[in-house]
C-alpha atoms as a PDB file:
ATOM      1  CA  UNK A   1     -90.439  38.946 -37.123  1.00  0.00           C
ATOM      2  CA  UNK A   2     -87.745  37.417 -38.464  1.00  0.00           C
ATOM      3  CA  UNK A   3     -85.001  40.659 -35.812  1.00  0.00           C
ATOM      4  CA  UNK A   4     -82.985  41.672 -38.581  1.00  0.00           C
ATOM      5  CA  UNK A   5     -84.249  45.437 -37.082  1.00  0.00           C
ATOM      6  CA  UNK A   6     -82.485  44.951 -34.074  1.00  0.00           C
ATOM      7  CA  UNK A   7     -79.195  43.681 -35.719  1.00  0.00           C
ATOM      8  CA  UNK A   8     -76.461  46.820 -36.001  1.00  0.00           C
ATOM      9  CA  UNK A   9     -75.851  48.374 -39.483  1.00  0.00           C
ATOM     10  CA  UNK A  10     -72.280  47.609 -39.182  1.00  0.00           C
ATOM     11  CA  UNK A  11     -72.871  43.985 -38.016  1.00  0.00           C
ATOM     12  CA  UNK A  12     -72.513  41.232 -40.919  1.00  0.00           C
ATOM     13  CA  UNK A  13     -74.912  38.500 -40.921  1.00  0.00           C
ATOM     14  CA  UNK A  14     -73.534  34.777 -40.075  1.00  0.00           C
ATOM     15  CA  UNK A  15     -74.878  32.016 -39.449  1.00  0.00           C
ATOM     16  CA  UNK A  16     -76.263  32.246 -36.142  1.00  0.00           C
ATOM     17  CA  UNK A  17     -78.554  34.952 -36.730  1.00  0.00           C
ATOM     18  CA  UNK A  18     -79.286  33.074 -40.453  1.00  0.00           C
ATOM     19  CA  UNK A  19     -80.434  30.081 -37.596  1.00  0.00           C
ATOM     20  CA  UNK A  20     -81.103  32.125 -34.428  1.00  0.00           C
ATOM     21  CA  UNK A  21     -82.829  34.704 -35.706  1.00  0.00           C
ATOM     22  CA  UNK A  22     -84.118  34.872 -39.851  1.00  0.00           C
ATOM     23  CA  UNK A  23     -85.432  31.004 -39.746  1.00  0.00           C
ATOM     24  CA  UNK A  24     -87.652  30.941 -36.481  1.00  0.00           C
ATOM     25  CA  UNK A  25     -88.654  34.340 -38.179  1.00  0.00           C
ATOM     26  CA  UNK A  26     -89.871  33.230 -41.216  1.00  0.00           C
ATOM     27  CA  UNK A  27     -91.520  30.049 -39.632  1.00  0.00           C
ATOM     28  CA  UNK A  28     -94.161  32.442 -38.053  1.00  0.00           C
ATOM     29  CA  UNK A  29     -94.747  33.840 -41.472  1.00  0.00           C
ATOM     30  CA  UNK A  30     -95.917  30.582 -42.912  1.00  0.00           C
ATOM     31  CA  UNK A  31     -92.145  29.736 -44.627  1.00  0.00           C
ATOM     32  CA  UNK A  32     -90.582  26.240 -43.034  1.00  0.00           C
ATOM     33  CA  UNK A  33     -86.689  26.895 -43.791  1.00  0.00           C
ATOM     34  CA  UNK A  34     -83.919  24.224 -43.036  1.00  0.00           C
ATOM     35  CA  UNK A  35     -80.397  25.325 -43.183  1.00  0.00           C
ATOM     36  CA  UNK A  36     -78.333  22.066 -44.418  1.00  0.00           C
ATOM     37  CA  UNK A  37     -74.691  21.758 -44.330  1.00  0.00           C
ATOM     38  CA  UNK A  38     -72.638  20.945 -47.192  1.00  0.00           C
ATOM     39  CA  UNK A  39     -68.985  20.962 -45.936  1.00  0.00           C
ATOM     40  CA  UNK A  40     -68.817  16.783 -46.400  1.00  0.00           C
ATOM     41  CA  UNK A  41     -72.267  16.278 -48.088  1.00  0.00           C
ATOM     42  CA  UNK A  42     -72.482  12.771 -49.141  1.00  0.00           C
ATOM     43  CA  UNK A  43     -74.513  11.901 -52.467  1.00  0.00           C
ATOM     44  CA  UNK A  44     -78.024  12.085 -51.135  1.00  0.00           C
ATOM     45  CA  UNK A  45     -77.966  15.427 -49.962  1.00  0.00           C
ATOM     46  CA  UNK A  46     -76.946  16.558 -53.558  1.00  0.00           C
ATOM     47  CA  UNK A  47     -79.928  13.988 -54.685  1.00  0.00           C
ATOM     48  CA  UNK A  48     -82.359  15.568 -52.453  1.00  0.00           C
ATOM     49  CA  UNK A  49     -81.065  19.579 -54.055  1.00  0.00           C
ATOM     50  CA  UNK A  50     -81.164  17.831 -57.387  1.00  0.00           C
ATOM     51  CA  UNK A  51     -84.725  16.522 -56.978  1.00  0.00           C
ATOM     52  CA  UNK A  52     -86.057  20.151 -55.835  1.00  0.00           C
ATOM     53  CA  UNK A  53     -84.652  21.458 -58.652  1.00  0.00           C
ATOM     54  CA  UNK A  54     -86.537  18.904 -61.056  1.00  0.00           C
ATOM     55  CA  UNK A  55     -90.012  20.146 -59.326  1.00  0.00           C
ATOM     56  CA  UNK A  56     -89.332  23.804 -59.931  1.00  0.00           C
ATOM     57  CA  UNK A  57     -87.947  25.102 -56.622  1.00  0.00           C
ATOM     58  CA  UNK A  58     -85.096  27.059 -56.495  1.00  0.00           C
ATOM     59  CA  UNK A  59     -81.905  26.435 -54.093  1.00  0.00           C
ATOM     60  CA  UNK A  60     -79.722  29.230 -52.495  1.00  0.00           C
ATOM     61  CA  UNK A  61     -76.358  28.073 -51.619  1.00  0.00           C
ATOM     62  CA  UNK A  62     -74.662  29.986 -48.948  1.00  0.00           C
ATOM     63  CA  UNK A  63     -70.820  30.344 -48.020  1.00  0.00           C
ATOM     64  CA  UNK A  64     -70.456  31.355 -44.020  1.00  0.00           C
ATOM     65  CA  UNK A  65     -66.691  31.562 -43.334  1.00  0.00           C
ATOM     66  CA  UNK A  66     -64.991  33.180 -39.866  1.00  0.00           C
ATOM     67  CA  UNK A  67     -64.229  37.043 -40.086  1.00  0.00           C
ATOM     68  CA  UNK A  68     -60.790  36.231 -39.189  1.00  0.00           C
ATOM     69  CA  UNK A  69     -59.133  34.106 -42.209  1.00  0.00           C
ATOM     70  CA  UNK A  70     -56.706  32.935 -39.618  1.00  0.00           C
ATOM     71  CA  UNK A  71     -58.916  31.952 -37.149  1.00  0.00           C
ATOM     72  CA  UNK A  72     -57.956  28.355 -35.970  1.00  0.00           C
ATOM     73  CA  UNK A  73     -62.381  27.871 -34.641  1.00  0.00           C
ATOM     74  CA  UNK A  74     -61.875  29.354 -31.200  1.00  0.00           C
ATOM     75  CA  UNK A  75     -63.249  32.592 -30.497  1.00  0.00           C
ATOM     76  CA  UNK A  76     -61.786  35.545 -28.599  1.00  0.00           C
ATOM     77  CA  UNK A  77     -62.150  33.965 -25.096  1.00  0.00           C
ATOM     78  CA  UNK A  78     -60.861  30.758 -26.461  1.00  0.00           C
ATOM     79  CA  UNK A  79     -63.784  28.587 -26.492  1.00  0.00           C
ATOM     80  CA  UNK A  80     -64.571  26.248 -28.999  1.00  0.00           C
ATOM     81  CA  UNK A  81     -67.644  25.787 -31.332  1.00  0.00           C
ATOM     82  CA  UNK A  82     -68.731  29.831 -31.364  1.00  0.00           C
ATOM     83  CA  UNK A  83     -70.110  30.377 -34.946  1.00  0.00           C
ATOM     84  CA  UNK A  84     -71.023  33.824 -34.255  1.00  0.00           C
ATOM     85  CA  UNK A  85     -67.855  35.094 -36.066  1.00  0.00           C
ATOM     86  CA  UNK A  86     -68.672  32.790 -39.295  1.00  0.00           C
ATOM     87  CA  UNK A  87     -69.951  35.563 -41.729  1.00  0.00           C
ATOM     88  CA  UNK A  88     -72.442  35.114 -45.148  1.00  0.00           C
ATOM     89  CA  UNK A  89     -69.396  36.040 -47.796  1.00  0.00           C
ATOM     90  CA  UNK A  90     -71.240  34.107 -50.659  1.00  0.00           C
ATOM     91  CA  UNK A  91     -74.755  33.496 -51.956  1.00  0.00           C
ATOM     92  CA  UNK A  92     -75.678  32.050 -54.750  1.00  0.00           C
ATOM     93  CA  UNK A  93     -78.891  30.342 -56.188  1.00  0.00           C
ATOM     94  CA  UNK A  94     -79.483  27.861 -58.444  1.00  0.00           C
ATOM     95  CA  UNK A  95     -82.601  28.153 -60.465  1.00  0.00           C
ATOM     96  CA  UNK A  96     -84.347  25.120 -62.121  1.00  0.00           C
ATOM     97  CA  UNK A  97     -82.763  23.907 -65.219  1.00  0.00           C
ATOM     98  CA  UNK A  98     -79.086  24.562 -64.173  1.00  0.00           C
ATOM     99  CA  UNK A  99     -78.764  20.992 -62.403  1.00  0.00           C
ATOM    100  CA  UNK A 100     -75.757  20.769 -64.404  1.00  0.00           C
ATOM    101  CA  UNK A 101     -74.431  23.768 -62.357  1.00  0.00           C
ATOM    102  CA  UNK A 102     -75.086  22.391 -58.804  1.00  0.00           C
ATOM    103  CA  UNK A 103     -72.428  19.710 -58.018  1.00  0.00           C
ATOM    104  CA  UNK A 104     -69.774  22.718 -58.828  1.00  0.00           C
ATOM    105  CA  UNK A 105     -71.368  25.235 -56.766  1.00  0.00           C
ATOM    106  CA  UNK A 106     -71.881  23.123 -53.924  1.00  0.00           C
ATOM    107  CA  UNK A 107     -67.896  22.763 -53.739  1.00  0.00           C
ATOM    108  CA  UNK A 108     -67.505  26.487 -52.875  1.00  0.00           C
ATOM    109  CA  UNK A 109     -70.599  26.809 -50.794  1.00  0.00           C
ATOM    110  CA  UNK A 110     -71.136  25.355 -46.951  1.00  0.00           C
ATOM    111  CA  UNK A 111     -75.054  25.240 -46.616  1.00  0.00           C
ATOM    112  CA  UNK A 112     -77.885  24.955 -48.648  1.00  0.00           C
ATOM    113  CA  UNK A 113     -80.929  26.309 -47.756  1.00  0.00           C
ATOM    114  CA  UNK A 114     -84.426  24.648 -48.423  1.00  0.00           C
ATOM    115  CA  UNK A 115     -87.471  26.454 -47.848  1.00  0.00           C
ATOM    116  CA  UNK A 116     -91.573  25.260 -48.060  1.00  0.00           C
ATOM    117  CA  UNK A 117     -94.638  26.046 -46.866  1.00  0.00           C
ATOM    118  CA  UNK A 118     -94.945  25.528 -42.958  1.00  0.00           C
ATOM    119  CA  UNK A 119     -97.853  23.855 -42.222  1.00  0.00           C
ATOM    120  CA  UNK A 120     -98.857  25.475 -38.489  1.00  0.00           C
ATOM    121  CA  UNK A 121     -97.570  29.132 -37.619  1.00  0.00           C
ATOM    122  CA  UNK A 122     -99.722  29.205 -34.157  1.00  0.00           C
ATOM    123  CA  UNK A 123    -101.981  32.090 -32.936  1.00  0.00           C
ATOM    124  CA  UNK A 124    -101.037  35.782 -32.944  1.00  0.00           C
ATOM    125  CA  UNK A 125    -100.397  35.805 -29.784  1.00  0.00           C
ATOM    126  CA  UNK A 126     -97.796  33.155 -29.410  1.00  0.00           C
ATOM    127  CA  UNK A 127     -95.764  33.952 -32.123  1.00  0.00           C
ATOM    128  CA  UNK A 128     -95.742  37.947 -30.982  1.00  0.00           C
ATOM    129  CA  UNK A 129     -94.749  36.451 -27.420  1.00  0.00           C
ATOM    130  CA  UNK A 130     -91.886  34.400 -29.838  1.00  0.00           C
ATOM    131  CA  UNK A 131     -90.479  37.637 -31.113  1.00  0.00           C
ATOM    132  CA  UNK A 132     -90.437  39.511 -28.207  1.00  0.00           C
ATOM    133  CA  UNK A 133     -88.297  36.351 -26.381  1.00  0.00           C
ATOM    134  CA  UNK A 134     -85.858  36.143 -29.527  1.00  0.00           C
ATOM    135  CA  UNK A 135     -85.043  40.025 -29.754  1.00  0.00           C
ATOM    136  CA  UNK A 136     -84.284  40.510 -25.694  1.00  0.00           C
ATOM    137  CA  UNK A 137     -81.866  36.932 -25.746  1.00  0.00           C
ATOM    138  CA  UNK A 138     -80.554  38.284 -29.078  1.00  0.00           C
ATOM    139  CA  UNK A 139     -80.487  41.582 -27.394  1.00  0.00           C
ATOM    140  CA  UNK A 140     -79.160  40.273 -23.572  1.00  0.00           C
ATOM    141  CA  UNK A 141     -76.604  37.427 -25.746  1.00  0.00           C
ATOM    142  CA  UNK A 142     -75.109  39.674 -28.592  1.00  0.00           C
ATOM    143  CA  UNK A 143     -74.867  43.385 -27.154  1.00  0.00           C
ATOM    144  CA  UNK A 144     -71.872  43.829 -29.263  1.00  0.00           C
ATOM    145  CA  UNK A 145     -74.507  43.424 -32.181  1.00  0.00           C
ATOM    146  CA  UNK A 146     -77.517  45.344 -31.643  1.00  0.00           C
ATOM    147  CA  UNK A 147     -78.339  48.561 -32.980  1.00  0.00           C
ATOM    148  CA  UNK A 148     -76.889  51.590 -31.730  1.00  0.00           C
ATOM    149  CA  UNK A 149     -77.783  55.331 -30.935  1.00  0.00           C
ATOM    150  CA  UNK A 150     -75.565  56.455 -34.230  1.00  0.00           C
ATOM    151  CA  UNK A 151     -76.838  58.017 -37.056  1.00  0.00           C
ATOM    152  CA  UNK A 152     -76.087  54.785 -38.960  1.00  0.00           C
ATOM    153  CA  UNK A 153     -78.614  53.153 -37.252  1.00  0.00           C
ATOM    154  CA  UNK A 154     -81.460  54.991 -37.234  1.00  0.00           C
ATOM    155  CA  UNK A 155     -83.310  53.279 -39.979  1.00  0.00           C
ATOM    156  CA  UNK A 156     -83.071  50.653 -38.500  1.00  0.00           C
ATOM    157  CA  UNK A 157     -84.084  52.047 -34.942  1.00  0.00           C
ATOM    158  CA  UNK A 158     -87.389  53.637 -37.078  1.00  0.00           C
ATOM    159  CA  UNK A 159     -88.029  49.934 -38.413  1.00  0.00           C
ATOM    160  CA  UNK A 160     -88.172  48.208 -35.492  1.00  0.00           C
ATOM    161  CA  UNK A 161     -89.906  51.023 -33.722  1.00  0.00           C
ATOM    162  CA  UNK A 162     -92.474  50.928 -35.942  1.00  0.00           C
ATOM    163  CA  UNK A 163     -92.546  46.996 -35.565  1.00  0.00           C
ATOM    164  CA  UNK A 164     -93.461  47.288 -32.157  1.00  0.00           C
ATOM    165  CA  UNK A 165     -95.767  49.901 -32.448  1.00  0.00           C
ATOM    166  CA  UNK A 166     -97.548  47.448 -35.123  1.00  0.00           C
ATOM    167  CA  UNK A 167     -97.817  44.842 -32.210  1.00  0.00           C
ATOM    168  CA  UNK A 168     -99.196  47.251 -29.910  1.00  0.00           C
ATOM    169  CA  UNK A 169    -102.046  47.796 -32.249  1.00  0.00           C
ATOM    170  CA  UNK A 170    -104.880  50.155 -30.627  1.00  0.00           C
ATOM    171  CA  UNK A 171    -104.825  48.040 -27.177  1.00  0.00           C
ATOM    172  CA  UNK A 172    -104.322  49.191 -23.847  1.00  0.00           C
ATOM    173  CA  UNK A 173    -103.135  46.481 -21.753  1.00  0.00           C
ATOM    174  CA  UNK A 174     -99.789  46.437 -19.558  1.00  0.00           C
ATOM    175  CA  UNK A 175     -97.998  44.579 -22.753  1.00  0.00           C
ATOM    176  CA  UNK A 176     -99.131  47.298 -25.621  1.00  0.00           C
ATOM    177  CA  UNK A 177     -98.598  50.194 -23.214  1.00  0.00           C
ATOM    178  CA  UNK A 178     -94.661  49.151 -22.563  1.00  0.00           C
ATOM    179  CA  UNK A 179     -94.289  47.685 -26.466  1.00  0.00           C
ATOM    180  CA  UNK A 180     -95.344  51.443 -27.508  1.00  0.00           C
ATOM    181  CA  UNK A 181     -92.841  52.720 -24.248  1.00  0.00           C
ATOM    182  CA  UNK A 182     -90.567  50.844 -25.871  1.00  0.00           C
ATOM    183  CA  UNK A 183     -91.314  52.166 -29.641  1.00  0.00           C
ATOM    184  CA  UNK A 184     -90.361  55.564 -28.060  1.00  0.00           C
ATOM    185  CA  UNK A 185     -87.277  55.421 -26.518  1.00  0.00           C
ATOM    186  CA  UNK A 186     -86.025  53.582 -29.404  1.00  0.00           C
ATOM    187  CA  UNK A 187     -86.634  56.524 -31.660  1.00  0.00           C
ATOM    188  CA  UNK A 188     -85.151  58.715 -29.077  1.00  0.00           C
ATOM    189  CA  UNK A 189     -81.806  56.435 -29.708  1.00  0.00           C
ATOM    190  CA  UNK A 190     -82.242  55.353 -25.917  1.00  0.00           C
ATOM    191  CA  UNK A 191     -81.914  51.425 -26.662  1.00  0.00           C
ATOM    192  CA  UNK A 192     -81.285  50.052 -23.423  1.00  0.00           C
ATOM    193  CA  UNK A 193     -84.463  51.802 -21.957  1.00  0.00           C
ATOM    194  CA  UNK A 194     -86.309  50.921 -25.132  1.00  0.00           C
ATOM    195  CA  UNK A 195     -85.193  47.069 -24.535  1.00  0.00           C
ATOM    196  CA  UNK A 196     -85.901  47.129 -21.008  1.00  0.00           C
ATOM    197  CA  UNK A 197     -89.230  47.564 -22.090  1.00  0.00           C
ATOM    198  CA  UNK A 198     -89.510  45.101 -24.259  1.00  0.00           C
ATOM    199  CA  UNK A 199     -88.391  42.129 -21.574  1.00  0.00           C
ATOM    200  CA  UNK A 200     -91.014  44.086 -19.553  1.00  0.00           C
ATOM    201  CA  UNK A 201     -93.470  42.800 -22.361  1.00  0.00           C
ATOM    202  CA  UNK A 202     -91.903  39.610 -22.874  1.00  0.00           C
ATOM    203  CA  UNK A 203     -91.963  38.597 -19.292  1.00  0.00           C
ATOM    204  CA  UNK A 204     -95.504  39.842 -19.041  1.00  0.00           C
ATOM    205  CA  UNK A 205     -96.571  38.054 -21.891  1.00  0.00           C
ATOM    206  CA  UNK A 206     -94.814  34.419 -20.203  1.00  0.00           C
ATOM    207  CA  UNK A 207     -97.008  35.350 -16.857  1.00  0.00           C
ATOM    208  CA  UNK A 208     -93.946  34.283 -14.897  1.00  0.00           C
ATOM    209  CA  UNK A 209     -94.261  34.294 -10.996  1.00  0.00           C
ATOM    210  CA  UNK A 210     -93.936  37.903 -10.061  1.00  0.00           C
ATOM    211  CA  UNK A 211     -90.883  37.492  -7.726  1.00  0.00           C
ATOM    212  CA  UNK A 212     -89.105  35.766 -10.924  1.00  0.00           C
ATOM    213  CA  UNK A 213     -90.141  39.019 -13.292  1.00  0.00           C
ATOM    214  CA  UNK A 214     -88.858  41.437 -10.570  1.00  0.00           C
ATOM    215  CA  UNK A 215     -85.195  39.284 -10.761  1.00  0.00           C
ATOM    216  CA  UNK A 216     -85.120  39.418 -14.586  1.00  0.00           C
ATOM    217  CA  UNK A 217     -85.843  43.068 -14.757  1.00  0.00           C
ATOM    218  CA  UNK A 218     -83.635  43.891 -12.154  1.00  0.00           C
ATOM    219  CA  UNK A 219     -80.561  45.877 -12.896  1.00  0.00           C
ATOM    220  CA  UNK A 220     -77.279  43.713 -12.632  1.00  0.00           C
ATOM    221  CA  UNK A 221     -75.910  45.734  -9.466  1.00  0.00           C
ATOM    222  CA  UNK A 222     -78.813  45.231  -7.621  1.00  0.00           C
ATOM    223  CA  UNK A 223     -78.240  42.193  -5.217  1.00  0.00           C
ATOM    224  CA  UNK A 224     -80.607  39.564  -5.156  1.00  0.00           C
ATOM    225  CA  UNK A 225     -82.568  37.774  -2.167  1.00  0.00           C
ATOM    226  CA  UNK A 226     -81.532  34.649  -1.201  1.00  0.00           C
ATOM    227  CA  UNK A 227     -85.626  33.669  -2.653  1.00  0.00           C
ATOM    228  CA  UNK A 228     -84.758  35.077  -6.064  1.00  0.00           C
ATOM    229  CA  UNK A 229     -81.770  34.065  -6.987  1.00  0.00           C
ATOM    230  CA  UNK A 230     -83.550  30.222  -6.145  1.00  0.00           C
ATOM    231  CA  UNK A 231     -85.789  30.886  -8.554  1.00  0.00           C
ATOM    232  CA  UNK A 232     -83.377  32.089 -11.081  1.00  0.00           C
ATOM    233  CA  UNK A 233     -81.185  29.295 -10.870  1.00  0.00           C
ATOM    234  CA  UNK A 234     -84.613  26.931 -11.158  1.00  0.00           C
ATOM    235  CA  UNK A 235     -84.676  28.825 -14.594  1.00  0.00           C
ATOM    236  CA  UNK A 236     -81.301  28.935 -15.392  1.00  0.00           C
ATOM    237  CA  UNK A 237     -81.119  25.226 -15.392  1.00  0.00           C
ATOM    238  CA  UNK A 238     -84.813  24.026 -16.486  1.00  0.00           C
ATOM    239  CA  UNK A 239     -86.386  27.192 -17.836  1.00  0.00           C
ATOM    240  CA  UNK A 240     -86.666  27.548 -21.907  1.00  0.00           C
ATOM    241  CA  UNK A 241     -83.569  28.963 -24.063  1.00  0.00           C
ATOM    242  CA  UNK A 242     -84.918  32.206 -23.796  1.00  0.00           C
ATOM    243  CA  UNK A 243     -85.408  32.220 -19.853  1.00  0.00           C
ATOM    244  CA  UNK A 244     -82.065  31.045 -19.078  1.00  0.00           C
ATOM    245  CA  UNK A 245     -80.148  33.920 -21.071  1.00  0.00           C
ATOM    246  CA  UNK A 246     -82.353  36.054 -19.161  1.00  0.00           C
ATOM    247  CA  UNK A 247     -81.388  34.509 -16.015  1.00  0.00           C
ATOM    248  CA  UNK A 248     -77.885  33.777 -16.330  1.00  0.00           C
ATOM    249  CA  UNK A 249     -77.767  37.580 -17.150  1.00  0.00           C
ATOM    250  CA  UNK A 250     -78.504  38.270 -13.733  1.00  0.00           C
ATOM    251  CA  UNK A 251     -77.041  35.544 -12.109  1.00  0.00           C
ATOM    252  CA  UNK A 252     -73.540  36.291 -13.313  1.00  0.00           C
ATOM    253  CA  UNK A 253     -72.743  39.224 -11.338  1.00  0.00           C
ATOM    254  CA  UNK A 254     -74.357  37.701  -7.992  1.00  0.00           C
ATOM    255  CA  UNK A 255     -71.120  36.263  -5.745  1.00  0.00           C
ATOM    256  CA  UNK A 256     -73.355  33.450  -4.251  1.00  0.00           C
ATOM    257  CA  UNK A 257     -71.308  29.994  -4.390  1.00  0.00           C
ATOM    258  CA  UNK A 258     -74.439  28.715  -6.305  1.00  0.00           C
ATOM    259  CA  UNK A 259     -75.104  31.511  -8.778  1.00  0.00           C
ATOM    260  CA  UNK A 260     -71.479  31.155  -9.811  1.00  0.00           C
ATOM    261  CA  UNK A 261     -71.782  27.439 -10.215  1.00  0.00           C
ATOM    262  CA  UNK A 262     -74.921  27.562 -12.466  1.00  0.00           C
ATOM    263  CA  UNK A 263     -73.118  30.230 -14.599  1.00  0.00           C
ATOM    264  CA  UNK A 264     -69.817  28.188 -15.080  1.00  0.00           C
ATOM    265  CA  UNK A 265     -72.283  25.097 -16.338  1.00  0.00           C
ATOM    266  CA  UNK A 266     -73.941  27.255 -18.621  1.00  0.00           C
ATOM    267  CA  UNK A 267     -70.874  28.707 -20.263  1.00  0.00           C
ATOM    268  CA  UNK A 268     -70.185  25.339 -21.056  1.00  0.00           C
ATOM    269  CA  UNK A 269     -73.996  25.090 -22.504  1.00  0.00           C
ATOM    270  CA  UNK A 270     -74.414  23.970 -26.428  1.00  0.00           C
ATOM    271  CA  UNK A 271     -76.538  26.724 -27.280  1.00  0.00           C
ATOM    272  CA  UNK A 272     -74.093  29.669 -27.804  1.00  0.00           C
ATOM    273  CA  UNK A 273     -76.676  32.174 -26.918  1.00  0.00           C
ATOM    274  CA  UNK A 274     -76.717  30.622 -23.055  1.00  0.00           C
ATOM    275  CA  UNK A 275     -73.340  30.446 -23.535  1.00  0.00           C
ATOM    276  CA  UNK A 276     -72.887  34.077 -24.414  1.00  0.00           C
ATOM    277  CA  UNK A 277     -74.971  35.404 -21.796  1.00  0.00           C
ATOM    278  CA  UNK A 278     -73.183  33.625 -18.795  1.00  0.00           C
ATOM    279  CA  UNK A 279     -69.863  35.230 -19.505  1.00  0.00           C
END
């Protein structure tokens, strides 16, 4: 639930996937996590990690920091803002009783991270439609990151093919069939089949107009009629986070005045998966 399956052996864990990817995770698990800065925290943020301590609850401190010790907060294409780089170095947690402890701590650490009980997960079936939607933008966003055919990966490939086979469950319906399609090829080390597959499922699962499925599952050299691209760039610009990677996937490579103008506003988008996925 929470993708760390579909995240490369040799990848290190920052903070977007920590935000992106292990939070929204846990929320459908029944955990509510919050992941609070520290770099400037004022005195009632150490208040607040003081007071959970009092009540029993422990606090892990985290330290992200970029890969690249020299980096001066620009990433390789020079924009600005692109935490994908800032790597977990550090983690430390400070059990109840060690109060004393904290206000040191917090000086080498830049987020805190609270966790509780979440108090409405949603039905099965939206929170397996959730996952799906997180690990094809992760997938379509971070390609650099995902698990590979090497050897290295492979427990990881068995993991999250056995993951999807778990969603499949006994059923027989369009979405099981390609979830278990996709449980296959992944084993086989075939990951771009096996994630084809799994947008297959995704987009089933959304029961998206069938001329905008065909687009998003459409290879990227394929061109696109002048009725589909329309309704990619409706879902470029208004569509969720997850429908917009998808789209500006496809819309990138499409030489159409108005496919390139949709994909130069979102590469200017806040959300660096968007971002990502219109380059």
């Amino acid at each position: 639930m929470t993708g760390e399956v579909l995240r490369r052996h040799s990848a290190p864990f920052t903070l977007n996937d920590l935000q992106e990817l292990l939070l929204p995770g846990l929320a459908a698990l029944g955990v509510a996590g919050e992941c609070v800065p520290l770099m400037g925290a004022d005195a009632a943020t150490l208040r607040r990690l003081r007071e959970r301590l009092r009540r029993g609850i422990h606090v892990p401190l985290l330290r992200f920091a970029p890969e690249d010790p020299a980096s001066d907060g620009t990433d390789a294409t020079g924009e600005a803002g692109d935490d994908a780089g800032h790597s977990l170095i550090a983690c430390t947690v400070i059990a109840p009783g060690e109060e004393a402890t904290l206000a040191e701590a917090v000086q080498h650490c830049t987020h805190a991270l609270r966790m509780c009980r979440a108090r409405h997960v949603g039905s099965r079936s939206a929170r397996v439609r959730a996952v799906l939607l997180r690990w094809v933008a992760f997938a379509t966003a971070m390609p650099e990151r995902i698990v590979t055919a090497e050897e290295a990966d492979r427990e990881r490939r068995e993991q999250a093919a056995s993951f999807l086979e778990l969603l499949a469950g006994r059923k027989r319906d369009p979405i099981a069939v390609r979830l278990r399609h996709a449980a296959r090829y992944l084993r086989a080390g075939a990951v771009e089949t096996s994630l084809f597959h799994v947008r297959d499922a995704a987009l089933r699962a959304l029961h998206l107009p069938q001329i905008a499925q065909t687009a998003l599952l459409s290879r990227e050299d394929v061109p696109l009629s002048d009725l589909q691209r329309r309704e990619l760039i409706y879902l470029a610009r208004a569509g969720t986070r997850e429908l917009r990677v998808l789209a500006a996937r496809r819309l990138r490579c499409e030489p159409a005045a108005d496919a390139q103008t949709t994909c130069e506003q979102l590469r200017a988008a806040t959300d660096l998966w968007v971002r990502r996925a219109a380059r």
